[in-house]
N, C-alpha and C. Protein backbone atom coordinates (compact mmCIF):
# COMPACT_ATOMS: atom_id res chain seq x y z
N UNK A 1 -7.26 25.84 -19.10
CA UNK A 1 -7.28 25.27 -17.78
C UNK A 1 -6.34 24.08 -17.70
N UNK A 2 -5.51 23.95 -16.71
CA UNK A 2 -4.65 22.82 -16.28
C UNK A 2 -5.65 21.73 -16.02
N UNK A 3 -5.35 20.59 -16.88
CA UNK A 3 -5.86 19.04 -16.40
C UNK A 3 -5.55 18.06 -15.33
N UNK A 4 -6.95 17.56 -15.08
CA UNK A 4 -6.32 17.01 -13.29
C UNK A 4 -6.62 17.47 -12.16
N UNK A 5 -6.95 19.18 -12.21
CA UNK A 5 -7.00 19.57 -10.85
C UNK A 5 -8.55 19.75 -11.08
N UNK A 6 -9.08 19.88 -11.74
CA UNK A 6 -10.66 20.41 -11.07
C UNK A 6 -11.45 18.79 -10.54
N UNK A 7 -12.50 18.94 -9.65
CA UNK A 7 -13.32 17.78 -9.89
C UNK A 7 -14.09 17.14 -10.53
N UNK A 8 -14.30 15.86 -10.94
CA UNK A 8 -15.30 15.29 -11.64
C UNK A 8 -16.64 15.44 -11.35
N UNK A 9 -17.30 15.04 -10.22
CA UNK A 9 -18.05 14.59 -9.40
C UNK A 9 -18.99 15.89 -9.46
N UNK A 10 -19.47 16.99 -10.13
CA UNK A 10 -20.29 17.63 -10.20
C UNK A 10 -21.58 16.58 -10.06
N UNK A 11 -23.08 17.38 -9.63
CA UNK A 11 -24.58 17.15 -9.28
C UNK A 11 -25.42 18.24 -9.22
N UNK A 12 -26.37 18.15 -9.61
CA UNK A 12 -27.14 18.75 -9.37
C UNK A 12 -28.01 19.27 -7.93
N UNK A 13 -27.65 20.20 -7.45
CA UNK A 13 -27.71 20.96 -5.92
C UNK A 13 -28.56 22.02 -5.82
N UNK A 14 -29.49 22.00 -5.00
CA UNK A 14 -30.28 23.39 -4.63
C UNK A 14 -30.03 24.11 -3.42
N UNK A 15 -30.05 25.64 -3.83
CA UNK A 15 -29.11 26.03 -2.82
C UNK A 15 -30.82 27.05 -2.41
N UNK A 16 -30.65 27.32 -1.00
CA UNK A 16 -31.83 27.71 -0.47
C UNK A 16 -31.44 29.38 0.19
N UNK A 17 -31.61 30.16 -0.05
CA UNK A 17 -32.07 31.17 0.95
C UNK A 17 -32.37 31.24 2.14
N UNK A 18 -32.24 31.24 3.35
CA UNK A 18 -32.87 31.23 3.99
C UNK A 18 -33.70 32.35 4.68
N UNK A 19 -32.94 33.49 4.16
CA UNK A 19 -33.60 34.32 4.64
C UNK A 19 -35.40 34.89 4.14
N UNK A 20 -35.08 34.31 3.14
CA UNK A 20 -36.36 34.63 1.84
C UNK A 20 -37.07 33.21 1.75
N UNK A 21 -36.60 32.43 1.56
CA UNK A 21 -36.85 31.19 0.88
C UNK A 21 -36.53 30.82 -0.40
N UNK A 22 -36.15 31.95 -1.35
CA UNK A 22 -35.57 31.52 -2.55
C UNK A 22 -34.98 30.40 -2.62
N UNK A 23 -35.13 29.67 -3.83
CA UNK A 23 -34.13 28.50 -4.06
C UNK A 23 -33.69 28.45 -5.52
N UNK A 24 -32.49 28.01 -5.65
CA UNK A 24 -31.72 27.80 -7.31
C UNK A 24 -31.08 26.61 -7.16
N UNK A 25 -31.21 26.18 -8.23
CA UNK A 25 -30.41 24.98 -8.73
C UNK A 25 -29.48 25.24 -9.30
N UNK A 26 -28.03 24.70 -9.36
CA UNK A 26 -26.94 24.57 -9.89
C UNK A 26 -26.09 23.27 -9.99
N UNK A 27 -25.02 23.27 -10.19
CA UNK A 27 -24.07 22.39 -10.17
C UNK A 27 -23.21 22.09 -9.40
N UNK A 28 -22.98 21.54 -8.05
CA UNK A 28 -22.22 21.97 -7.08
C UNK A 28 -21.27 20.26 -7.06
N UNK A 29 -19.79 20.25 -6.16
CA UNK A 29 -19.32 19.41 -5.56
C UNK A 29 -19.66 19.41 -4.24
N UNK A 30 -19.99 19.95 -4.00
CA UNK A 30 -20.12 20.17 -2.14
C UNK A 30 -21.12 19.03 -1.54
N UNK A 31 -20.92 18.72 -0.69
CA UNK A 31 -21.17 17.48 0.26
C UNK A 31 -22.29 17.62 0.97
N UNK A 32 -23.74 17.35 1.03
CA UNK A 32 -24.58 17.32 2.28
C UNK A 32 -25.96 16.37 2.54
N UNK A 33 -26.16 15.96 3.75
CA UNK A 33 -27.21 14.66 3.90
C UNK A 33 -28.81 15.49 3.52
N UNK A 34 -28.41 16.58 3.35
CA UNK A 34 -30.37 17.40 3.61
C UNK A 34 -30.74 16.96 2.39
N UNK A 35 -31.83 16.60 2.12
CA UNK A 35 -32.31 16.16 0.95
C UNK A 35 -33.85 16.91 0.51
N UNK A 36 -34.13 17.98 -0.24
CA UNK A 36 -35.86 18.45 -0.37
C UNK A 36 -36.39 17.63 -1.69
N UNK A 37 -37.67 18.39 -1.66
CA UNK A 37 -38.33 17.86 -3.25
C UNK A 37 -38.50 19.33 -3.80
N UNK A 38 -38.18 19.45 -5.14
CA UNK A 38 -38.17 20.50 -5.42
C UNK A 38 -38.89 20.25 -7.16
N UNK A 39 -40.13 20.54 -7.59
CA UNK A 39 -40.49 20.70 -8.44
C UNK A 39 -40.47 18.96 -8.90
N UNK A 40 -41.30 18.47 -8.08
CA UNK A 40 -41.37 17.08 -7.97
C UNK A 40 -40.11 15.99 -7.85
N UNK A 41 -38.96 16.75 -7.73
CA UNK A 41 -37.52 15.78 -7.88
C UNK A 41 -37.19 16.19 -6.63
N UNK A 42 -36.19 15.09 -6.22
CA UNK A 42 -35.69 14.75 -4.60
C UNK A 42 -34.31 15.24 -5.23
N UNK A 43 -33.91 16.31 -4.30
CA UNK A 43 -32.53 16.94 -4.24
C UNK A 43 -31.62 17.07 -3.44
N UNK A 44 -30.53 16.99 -3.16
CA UNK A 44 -29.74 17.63 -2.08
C UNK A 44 -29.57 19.06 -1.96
N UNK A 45 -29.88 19.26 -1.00
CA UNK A 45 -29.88 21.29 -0.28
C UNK A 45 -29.18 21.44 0.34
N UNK A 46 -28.65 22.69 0.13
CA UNK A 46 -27.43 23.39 0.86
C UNK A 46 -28.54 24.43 1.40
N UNK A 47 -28.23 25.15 2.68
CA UNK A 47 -29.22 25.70 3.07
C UNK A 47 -27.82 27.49 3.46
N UNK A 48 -28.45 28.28 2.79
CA UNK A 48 -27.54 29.69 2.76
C UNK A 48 -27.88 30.89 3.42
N UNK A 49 -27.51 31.26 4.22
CA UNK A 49 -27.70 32.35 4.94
C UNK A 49 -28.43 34.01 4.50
N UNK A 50 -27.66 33.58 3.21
CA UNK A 50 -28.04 34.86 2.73
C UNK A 50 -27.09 34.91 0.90
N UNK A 51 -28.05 35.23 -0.16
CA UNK A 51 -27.91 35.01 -1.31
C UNK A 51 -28.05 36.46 -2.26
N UNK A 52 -27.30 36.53 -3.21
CA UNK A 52 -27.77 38.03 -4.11
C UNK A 52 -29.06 38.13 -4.35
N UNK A 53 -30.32 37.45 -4.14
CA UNK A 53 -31.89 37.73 -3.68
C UNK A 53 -32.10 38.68 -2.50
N UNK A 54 -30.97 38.19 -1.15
CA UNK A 54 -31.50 38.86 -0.17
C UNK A 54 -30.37 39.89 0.41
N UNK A 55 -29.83 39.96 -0.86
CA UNK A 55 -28.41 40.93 0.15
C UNK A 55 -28.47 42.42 -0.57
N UNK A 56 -28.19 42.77 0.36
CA UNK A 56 -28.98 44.53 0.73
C UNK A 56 -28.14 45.60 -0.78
N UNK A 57 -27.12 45.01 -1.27
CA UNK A 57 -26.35 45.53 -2.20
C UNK A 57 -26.89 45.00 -3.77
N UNK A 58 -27.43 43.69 -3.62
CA UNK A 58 -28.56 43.64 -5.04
C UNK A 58 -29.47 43.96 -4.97
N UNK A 59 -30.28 43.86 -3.53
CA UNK A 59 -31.59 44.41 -3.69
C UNK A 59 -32.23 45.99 -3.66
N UNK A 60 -30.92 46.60 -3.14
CA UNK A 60 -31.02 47.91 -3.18
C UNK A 60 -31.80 48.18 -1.32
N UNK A 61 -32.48 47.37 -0.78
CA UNK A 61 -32.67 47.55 0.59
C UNK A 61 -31.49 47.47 1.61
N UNK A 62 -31.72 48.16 2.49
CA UNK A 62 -31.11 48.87 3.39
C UNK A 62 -31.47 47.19 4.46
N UNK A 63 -31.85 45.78 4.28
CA UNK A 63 -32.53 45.14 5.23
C UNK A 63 -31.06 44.20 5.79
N UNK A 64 -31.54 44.63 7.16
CA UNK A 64 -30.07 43.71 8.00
C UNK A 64 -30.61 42.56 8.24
N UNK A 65 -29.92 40.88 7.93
CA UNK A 65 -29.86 39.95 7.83
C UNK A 65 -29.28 39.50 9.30
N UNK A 66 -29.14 38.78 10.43
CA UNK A 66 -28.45 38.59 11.75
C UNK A 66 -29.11 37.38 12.01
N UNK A 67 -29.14 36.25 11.39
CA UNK A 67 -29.19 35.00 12.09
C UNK A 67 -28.38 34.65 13.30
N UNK A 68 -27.25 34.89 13.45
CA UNK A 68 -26.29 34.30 14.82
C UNK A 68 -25.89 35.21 15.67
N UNK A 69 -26.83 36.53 15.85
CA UNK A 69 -26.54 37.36 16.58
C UNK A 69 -25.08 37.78 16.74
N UNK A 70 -24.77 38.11 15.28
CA UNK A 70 -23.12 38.62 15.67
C UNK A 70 -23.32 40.10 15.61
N UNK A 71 -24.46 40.66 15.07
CA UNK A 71 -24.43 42.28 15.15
C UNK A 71 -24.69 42.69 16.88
N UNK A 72 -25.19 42.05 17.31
CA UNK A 72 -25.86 41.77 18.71
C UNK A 72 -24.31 41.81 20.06
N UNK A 73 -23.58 41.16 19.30
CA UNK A 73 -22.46 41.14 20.32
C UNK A 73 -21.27 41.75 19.89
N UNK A 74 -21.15 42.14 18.43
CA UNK A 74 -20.72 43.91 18.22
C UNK A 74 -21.05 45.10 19.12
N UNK A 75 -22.42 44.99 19.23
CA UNK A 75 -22.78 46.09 19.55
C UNK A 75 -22.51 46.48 21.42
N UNK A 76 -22.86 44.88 21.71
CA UNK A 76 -22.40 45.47 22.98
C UNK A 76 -20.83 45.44 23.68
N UNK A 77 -20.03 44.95 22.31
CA UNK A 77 -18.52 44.82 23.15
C UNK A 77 -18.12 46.65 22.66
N UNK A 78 -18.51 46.98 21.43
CA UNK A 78 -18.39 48.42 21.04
C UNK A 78 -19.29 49.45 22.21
N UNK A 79 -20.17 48.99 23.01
CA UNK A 79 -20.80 49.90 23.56
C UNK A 79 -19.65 49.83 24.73
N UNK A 80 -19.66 48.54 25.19
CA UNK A 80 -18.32 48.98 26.38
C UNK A 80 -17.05 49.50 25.94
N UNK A 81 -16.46 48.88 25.01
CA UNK A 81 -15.23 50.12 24.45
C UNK A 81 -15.39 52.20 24.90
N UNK A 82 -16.88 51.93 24.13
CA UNK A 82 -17.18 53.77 24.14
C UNK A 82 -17.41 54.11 25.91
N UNK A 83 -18.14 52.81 26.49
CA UNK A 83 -18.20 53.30 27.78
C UNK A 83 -16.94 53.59 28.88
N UNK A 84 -16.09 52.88 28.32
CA UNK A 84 -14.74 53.10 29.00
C UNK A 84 -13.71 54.30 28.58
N UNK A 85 -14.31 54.80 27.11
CA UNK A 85 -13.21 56.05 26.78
C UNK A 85 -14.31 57.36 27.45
N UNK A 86 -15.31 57.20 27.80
CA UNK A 86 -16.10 58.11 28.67
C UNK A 86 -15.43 58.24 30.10
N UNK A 87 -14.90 57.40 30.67
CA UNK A 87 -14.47 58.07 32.05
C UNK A 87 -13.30 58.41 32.46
């Protein structure tokens, strides 16, 4: 590895699931004010949408994840596409 470019400033970070609630601890640089208690210690949390716990390709489920309704407004700009090659 080239010296110099990585960061120092590693911490200890819990990263959350949200879809599940899972949580893991790691080593992160990343920046954030959320703070939990986790196994009696006060941490900073990153809070994740969706993690290899809840994603349909580790878990082997077929389960759709759509917090921000983007499948939602797929579906209906694709439904008008199809409705317009109908007439």
């Amino acid at each position: 590895m080239k010296k110099g470019i990585h960061p120092a400033n590693y911490r200890t970070v819990a990263f959350k699931d949200m879809s599940n609630g899972h949580v893991f601890i790691t080593k992160s640089t990343v920046n954030t004010k959320e703070v939990e208690t986790i196994d009696g210690v006060e941490m900073p949390i990153i809070k994740l949408e969706i993690s290899s716990m809840s994603h349909p390709f580790y878990t082997g489920k077929m389960k759709l994840v759509d917090t921000a309704g983007r499948v939602d407004k797929f579906m209906t700009r694709y439904g008008k596409h199809m409705d317009n090659r109908k007439k």
